[in-house]
PDB file of N, CA and C in Angstrom:
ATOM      1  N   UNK A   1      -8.047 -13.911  -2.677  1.00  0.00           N
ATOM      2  CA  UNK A   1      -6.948 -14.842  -2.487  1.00  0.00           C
ATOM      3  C   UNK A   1      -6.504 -15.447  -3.827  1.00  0.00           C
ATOM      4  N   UNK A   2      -7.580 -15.874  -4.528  1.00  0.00           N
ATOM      5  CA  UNK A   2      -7.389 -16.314  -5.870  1.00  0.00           C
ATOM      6  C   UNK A   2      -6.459 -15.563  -6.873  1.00  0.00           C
ATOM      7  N   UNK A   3      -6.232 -14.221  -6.762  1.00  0.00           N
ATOM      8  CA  UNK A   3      -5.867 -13.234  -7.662  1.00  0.00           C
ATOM      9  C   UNK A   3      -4.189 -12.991  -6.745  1.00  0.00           C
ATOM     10  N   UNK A   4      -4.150 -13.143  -5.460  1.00  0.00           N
ATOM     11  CA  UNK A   4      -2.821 -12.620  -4.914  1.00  0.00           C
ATOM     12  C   UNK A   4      -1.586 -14.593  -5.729  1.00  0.00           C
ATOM     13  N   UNK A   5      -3.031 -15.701  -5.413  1.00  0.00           N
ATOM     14  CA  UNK A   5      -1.905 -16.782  -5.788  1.00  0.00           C
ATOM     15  C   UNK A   5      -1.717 -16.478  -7.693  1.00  0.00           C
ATOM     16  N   UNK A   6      -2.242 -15.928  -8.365  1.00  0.00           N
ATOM     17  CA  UNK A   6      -2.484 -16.091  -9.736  1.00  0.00           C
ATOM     18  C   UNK A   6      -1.003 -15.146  -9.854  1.00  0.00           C
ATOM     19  N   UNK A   7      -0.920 -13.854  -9.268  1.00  0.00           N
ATOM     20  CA  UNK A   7       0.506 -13.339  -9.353  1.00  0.00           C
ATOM     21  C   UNK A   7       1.724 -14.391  -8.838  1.00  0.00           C
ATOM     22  N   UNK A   8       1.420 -14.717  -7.971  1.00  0.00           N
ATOM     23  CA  UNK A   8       2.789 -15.711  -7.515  1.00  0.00           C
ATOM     24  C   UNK A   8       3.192 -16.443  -8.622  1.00  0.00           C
ATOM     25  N   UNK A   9       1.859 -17.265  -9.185  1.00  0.00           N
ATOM     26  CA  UNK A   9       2.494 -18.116 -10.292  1.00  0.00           C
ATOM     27  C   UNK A   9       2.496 -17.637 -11.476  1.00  0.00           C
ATOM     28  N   UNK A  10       2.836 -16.058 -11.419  1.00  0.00           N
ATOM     29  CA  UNK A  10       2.939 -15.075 -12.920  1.00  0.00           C
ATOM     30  C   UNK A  10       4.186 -15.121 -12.617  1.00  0.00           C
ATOM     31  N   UNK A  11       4.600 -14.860 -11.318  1.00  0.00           N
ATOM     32  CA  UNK A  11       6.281 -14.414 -10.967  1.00  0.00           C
ATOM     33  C   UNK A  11       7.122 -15.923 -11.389  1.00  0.00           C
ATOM     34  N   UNK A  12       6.815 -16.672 -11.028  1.00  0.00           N
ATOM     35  CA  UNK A  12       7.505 -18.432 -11.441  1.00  0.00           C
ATOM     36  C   UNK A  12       7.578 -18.568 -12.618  1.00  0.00           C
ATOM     37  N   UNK A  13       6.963 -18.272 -12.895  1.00  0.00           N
ATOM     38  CA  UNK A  13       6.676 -18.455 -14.803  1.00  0.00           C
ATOM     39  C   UNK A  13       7.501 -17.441 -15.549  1.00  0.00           C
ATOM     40  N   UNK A  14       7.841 -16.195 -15.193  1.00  0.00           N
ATOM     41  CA  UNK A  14       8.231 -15.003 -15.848  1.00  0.00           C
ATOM     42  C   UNK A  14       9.725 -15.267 -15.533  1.00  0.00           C
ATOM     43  N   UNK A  15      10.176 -16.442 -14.515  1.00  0.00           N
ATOM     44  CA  UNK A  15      11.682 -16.946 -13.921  1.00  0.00           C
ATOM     45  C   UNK A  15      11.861 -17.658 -15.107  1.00  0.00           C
ATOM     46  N   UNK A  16      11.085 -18.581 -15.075  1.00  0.00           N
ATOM     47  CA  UNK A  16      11.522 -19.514 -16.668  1.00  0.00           C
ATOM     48  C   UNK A  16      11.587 -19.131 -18.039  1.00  0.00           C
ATOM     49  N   UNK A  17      11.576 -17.737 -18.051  1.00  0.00           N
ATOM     50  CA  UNK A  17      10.758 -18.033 -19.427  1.00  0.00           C
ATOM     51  C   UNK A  17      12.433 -17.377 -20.041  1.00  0.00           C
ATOM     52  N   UNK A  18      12.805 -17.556 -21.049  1.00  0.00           N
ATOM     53  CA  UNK A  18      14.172 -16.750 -21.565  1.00  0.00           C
ATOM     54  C   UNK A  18      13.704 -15.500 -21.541  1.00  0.00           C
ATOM     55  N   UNK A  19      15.455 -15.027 -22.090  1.00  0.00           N
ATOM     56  CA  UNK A  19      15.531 -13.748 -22.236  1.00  0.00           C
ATOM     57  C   UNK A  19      15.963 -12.001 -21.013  1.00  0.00           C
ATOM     58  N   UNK A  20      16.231 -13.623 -20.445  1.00  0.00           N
ATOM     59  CA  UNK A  20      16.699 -12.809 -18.952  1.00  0.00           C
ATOM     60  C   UNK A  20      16.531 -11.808 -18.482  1.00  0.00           C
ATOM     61  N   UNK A  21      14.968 -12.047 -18.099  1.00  0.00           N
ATOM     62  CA  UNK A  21      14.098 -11.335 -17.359  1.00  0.00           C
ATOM     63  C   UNK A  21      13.415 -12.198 -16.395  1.00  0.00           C
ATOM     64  N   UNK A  22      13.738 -11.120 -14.869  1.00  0.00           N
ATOM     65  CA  UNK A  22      13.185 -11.689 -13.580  1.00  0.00           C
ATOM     66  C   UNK A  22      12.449 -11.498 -13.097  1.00  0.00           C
ATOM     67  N   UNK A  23      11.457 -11.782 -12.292  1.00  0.00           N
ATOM     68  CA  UNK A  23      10.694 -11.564 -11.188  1.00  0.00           C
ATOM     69  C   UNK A  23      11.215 -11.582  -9.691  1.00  0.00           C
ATOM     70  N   UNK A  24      10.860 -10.801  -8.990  1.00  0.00           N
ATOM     71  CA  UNK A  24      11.376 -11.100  -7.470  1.00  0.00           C
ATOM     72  C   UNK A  24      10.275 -10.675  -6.303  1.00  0.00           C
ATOM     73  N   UNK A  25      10.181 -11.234  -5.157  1.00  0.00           N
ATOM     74  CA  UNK A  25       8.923 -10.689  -4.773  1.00  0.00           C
ATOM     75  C   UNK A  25       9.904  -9.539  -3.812  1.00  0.00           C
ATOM     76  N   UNK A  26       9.048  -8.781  -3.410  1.00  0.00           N
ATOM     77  CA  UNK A  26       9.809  -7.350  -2.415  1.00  0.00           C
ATOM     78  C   UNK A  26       9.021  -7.137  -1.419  1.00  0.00           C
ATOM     79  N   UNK A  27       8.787  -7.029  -0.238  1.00  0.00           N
ATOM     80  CA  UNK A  27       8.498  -6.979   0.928  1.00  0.00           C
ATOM     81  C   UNK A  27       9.098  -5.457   1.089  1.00  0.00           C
ATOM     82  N   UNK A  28       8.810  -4.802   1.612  1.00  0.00           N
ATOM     83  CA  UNK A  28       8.653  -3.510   2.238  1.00  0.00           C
ATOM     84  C   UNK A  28       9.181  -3.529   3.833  1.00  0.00           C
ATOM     85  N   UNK A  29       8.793  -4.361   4.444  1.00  0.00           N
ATOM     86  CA  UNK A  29       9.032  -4.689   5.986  1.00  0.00           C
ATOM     87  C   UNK A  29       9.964  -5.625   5.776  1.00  0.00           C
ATOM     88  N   UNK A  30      10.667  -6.558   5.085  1.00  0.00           N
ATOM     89  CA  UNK A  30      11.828  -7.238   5.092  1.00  0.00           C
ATOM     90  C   UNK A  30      12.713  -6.025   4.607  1.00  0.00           C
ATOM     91  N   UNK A  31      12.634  -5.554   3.904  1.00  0.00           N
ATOM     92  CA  UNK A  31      13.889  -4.205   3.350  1.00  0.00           C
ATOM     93  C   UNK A  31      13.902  -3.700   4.500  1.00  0.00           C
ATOM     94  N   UNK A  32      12.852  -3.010   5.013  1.00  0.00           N
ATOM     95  CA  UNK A  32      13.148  -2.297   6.350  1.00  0.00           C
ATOM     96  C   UNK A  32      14.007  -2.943   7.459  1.00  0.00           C
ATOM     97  N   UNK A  33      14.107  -3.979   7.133  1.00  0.00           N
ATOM     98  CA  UNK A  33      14.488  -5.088   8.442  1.00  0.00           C
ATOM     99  C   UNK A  33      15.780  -4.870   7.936  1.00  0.00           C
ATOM    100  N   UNK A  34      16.156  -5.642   6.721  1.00  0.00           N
ATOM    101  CA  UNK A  34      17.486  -5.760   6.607  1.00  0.00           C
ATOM    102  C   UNK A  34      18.346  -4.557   5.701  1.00  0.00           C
ATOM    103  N   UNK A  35      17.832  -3.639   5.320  1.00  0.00           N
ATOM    104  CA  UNK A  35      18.132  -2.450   5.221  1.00  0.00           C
ATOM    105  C   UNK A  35      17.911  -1.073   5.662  1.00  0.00           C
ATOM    106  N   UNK A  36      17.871  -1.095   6.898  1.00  0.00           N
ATOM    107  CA  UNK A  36      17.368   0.221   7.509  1.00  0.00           C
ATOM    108  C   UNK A  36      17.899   1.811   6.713  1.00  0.00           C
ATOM    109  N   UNK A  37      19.004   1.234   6.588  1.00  0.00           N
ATOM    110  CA  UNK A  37      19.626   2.829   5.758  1.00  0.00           C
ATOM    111  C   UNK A  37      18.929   3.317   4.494  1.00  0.00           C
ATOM    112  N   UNK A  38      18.574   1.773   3.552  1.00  0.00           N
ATOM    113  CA  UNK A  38      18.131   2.125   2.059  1.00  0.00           C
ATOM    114  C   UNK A  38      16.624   2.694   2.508  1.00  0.00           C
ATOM    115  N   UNK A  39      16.147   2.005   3.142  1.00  0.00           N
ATOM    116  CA  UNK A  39      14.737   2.137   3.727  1.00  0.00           C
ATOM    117  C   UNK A  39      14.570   3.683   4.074  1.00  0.00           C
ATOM    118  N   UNK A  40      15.493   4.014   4.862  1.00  0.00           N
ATOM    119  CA  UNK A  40      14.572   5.042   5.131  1.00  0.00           C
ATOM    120  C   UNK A  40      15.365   6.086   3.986  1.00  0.00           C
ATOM    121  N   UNK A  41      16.368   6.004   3.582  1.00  0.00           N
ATOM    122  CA  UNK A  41      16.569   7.406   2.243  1.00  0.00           C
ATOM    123  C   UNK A  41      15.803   7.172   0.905  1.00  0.00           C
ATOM    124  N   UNK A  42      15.207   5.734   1.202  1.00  0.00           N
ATOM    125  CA  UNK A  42      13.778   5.533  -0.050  1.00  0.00           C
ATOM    126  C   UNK A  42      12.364   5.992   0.176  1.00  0.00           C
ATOM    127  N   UNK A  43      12.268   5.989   1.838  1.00  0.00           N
ATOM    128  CA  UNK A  43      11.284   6.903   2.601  1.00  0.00           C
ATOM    129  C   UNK A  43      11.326   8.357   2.368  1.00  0.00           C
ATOM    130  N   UNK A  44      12.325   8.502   2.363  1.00  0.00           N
ATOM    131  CA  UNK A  44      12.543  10.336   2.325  1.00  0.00           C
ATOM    132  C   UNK A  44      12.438  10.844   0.971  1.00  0.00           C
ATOM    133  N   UNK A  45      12.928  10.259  -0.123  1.00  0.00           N
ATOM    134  CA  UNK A  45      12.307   9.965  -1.776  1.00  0.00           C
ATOM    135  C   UNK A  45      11.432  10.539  -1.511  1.00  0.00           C
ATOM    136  N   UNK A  46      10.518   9.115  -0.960  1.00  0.00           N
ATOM    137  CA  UNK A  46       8.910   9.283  -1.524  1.00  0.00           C
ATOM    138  C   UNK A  46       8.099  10.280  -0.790  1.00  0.00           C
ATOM    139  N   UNK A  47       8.999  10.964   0.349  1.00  0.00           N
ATOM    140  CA  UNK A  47       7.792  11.684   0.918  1.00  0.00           C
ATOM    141  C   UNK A  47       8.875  13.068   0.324  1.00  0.00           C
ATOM    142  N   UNK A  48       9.649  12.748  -0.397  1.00  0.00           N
ATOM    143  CA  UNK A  48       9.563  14.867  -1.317  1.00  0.00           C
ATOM    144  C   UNK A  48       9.043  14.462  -2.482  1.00  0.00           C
ATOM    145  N   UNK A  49       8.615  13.841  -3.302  1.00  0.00           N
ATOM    146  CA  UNK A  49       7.693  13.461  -4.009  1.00  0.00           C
ATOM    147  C   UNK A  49       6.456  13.790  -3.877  1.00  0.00           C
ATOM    148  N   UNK A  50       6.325  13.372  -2.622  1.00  0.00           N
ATOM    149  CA  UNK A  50       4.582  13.406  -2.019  1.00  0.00           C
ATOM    150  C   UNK A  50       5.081  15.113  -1.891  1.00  0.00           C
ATOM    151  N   UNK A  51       5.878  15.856  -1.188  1.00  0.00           N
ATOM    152  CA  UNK A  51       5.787  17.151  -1.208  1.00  0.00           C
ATOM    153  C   UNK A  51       5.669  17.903  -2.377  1.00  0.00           C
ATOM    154  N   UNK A  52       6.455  17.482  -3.406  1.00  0.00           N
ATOM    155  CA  UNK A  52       6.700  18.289  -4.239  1.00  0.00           C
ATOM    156  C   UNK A  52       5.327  18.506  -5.288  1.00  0.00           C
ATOM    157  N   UNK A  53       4.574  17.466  -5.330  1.00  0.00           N
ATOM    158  CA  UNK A  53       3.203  16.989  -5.968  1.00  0.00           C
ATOM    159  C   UNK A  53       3.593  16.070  -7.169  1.00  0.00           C
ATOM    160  N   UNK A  54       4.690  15.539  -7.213  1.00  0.00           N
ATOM    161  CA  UNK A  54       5.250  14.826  -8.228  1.00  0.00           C
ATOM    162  C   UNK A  54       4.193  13.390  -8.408  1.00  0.00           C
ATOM    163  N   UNK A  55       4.184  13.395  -7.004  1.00  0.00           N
ATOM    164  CA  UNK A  55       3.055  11.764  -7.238  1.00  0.00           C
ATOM    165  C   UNK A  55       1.731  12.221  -6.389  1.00  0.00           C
ATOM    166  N   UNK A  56       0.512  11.716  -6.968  1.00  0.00           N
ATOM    167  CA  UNK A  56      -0.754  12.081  -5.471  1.00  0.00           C
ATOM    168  C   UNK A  56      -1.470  10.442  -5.377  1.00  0.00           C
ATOM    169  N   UNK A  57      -1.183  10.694  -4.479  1.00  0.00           N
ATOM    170  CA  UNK A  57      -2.198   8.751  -3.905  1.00  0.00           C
ATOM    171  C   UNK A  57      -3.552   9.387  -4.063  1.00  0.00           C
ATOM    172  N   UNK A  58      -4.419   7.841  -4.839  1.00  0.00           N
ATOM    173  CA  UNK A  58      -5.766   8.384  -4.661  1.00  0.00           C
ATOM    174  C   UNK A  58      -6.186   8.025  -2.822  1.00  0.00           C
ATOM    175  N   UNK A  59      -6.755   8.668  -2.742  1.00  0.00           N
ATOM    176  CA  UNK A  59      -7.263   8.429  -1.063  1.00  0.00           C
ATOM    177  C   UNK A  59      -8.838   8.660  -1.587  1.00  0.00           C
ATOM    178  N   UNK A  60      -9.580   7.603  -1.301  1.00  0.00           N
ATOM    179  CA  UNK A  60     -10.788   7.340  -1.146  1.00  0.00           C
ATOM    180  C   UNK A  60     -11.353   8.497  -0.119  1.00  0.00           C
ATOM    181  N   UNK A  61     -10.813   8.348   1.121  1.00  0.00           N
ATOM    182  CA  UNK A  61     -11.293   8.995   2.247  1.00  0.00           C
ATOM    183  C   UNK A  61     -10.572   9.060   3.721  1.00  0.00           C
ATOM    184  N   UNK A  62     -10.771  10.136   4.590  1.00  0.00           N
ATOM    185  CA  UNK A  62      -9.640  10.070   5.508  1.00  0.00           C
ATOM    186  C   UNK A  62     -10.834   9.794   6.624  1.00  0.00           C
ATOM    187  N   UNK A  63     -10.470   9.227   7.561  1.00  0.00           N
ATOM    188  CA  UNK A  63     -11.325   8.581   8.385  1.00  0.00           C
ATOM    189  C   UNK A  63     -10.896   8.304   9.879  1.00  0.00           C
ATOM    190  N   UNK A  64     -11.592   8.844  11.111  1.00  0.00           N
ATOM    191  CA  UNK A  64     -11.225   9.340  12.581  1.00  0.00           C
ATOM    192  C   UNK A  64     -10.630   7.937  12.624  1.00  0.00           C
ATOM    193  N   UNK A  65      -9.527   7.811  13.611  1.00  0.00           N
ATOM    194  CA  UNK A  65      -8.999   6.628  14.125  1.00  0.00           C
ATOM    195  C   UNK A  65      -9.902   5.754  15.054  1.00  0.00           C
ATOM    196  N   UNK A  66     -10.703   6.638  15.850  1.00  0.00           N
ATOM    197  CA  UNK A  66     -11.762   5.583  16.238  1.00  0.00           C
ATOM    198  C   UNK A  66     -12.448   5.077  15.531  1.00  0.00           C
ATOM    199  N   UNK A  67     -12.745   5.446  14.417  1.00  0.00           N
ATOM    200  CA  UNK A  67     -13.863   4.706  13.780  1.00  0.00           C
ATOM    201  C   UNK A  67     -13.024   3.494  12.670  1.00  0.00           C
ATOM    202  N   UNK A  68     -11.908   2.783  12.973  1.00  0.00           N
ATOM    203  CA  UNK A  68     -11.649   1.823  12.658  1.00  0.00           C
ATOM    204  C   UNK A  68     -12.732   0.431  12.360  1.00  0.00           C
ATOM    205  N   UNK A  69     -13.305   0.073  13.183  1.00  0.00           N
ATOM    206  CA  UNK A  69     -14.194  -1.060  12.726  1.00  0.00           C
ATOM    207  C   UNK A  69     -14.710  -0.604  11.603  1.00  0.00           C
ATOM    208  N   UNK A  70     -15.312   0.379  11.339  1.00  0.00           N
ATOM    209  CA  UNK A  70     -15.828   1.477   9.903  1.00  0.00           C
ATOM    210  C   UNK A  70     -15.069   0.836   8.878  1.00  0.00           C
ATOM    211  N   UNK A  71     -13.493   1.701   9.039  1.00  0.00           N
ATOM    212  CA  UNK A  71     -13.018   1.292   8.039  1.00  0.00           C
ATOM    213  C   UNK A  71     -12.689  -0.026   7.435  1.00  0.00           C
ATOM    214  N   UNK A  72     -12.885  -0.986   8.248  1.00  0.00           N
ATOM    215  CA  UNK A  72     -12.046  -2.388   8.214  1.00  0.00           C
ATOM    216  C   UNK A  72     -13.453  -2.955   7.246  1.00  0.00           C
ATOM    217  N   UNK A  73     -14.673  -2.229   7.588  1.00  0.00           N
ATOM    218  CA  UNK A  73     -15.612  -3.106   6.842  1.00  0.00           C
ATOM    219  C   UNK A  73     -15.715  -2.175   5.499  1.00  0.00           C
ATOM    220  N   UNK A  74     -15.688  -1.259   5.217  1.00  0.00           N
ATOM    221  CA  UNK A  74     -15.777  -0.765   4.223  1.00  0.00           C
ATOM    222  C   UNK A  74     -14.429  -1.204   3.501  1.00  0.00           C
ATOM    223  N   UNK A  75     -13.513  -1.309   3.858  1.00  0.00           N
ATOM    224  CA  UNK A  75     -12.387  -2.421   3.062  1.00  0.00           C
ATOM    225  C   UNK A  75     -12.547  -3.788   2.658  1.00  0.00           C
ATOM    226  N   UNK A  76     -13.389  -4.283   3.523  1.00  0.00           N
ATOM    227  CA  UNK A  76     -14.246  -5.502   3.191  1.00  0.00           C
ATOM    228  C   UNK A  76     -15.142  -5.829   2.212  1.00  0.00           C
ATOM    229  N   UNK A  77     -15.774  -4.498   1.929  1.00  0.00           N
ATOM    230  CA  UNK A  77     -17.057  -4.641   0.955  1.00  0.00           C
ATOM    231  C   UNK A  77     -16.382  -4.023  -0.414  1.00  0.00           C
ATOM    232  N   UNK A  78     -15.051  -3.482  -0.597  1.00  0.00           N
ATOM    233  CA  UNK A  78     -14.586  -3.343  -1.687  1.00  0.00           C
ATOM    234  C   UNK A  78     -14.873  -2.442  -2.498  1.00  0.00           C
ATOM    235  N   UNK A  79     -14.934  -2.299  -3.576  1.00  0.00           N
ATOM    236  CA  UNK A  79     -15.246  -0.952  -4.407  1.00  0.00           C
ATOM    237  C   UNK A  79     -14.797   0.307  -4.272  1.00  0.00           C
ATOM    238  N   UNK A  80     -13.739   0.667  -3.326  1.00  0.00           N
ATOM    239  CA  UNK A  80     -13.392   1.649  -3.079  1.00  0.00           C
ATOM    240  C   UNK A  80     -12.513   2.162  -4.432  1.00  0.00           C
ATOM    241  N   UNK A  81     -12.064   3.659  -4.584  1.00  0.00           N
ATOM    242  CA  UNK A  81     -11.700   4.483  -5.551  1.00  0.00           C
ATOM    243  C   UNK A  81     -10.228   4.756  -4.717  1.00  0.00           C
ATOM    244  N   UNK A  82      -9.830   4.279  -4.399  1.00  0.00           N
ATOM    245  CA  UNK A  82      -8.473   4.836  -3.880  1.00  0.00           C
ATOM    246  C   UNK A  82      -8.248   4.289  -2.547  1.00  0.00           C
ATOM    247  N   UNK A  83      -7.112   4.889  -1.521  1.00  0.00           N
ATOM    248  CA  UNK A  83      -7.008   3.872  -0.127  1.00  0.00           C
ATOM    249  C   UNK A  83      -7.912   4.976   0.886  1.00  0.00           C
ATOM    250  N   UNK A  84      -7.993   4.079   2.278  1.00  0.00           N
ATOM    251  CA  UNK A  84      -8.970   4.632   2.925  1.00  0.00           C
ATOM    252  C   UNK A  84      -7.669   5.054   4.023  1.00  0.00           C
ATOM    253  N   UNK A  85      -7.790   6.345   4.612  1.00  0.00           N
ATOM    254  CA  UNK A  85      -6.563   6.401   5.588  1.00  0.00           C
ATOM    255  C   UNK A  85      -7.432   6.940   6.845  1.00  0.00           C
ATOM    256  N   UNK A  86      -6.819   6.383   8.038  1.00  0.00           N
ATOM    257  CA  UNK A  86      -7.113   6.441   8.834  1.00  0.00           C
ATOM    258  C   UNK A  86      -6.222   8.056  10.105  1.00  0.00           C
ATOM    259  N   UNK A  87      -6.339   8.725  10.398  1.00  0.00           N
ATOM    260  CA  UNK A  87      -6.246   9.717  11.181  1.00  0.00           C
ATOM    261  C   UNK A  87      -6.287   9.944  12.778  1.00  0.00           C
ATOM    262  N   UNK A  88      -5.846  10.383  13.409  1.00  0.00           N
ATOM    263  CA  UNK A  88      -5.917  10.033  14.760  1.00  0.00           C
ATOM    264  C   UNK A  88      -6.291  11.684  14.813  1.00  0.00           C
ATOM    265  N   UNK A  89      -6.187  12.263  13.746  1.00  0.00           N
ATOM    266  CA  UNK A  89      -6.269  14.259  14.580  1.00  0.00           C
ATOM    267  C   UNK A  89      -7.646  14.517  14.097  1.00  0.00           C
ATOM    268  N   UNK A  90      -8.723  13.516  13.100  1.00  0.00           N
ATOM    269  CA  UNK A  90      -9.785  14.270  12.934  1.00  0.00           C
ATOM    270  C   UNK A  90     -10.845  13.576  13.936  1.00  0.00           C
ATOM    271  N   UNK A  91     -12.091  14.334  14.087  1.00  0.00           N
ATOM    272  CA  UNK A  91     -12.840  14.332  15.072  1.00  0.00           C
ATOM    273  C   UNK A  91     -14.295  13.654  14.485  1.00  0.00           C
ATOM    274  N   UNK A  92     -14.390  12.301  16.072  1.00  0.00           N
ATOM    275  CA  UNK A  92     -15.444  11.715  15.142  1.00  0.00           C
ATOM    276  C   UNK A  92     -16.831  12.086  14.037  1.00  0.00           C
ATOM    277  N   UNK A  93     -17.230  11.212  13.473  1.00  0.00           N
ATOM    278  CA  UNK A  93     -18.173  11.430  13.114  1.00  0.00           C
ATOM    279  C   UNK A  93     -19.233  11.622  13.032  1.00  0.00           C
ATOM    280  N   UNK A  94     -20.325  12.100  13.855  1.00  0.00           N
ATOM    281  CA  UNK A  94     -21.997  11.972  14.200  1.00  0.00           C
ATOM    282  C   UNK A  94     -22.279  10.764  13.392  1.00  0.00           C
ATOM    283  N   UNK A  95     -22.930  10.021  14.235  1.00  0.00           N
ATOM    284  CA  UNK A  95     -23.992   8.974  13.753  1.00  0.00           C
ATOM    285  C   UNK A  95     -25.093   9.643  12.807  1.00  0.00           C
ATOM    286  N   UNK A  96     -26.203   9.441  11.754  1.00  0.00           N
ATOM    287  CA  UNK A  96     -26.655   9.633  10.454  1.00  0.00           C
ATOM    288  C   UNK A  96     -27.749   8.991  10.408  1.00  0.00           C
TER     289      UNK A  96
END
């Protein structure tokens, strides 16, 4: 929490400072809201990007949709190398 308020008051500060340069915060789900059109031809961007191999997300690990509580704590305990994605087509995991 400490580190998400330390950006907020990077963005306030980077408003004042000369030289007319801004900060703005951007929401993803407000664009979507009030721009559905930009939204989704900025969606379609990023996923021929993602096709083309222009960009690769690190993904930590892909992980059965049931096993959500899993993931929610291993997001919890942090240290991860990339995002954890969750899947609904792979098949659980045996217990270990």
């Amino acid at each position: 929490m400490a580190t998400m308020l330390m950006w907020i008051a990077r963005l306030y500060i980077w408003s004042w400072l000369p030289g007319k340069r801004r900060a703005r915060f951007f929401s993803i789900n407000a664009m979507r809201l009030r721009h559905p059109a930009w939204f989704k031809q900025d969606l379609a961007h990023l996923f021929s990007l993602l096709e083309s191999g222009a960009i690769r997300p690190r993904v930590s690990e892909r992980i059965p949709l049931e096993e959500v509580a899993e993931a929610h704590r291993r997001l919890e305990a942090g240290g991860l190398e990339g995002k954890l994605v969750l899947c609904p087509d792979l098949p659980r995991r045996r217990a270990a």
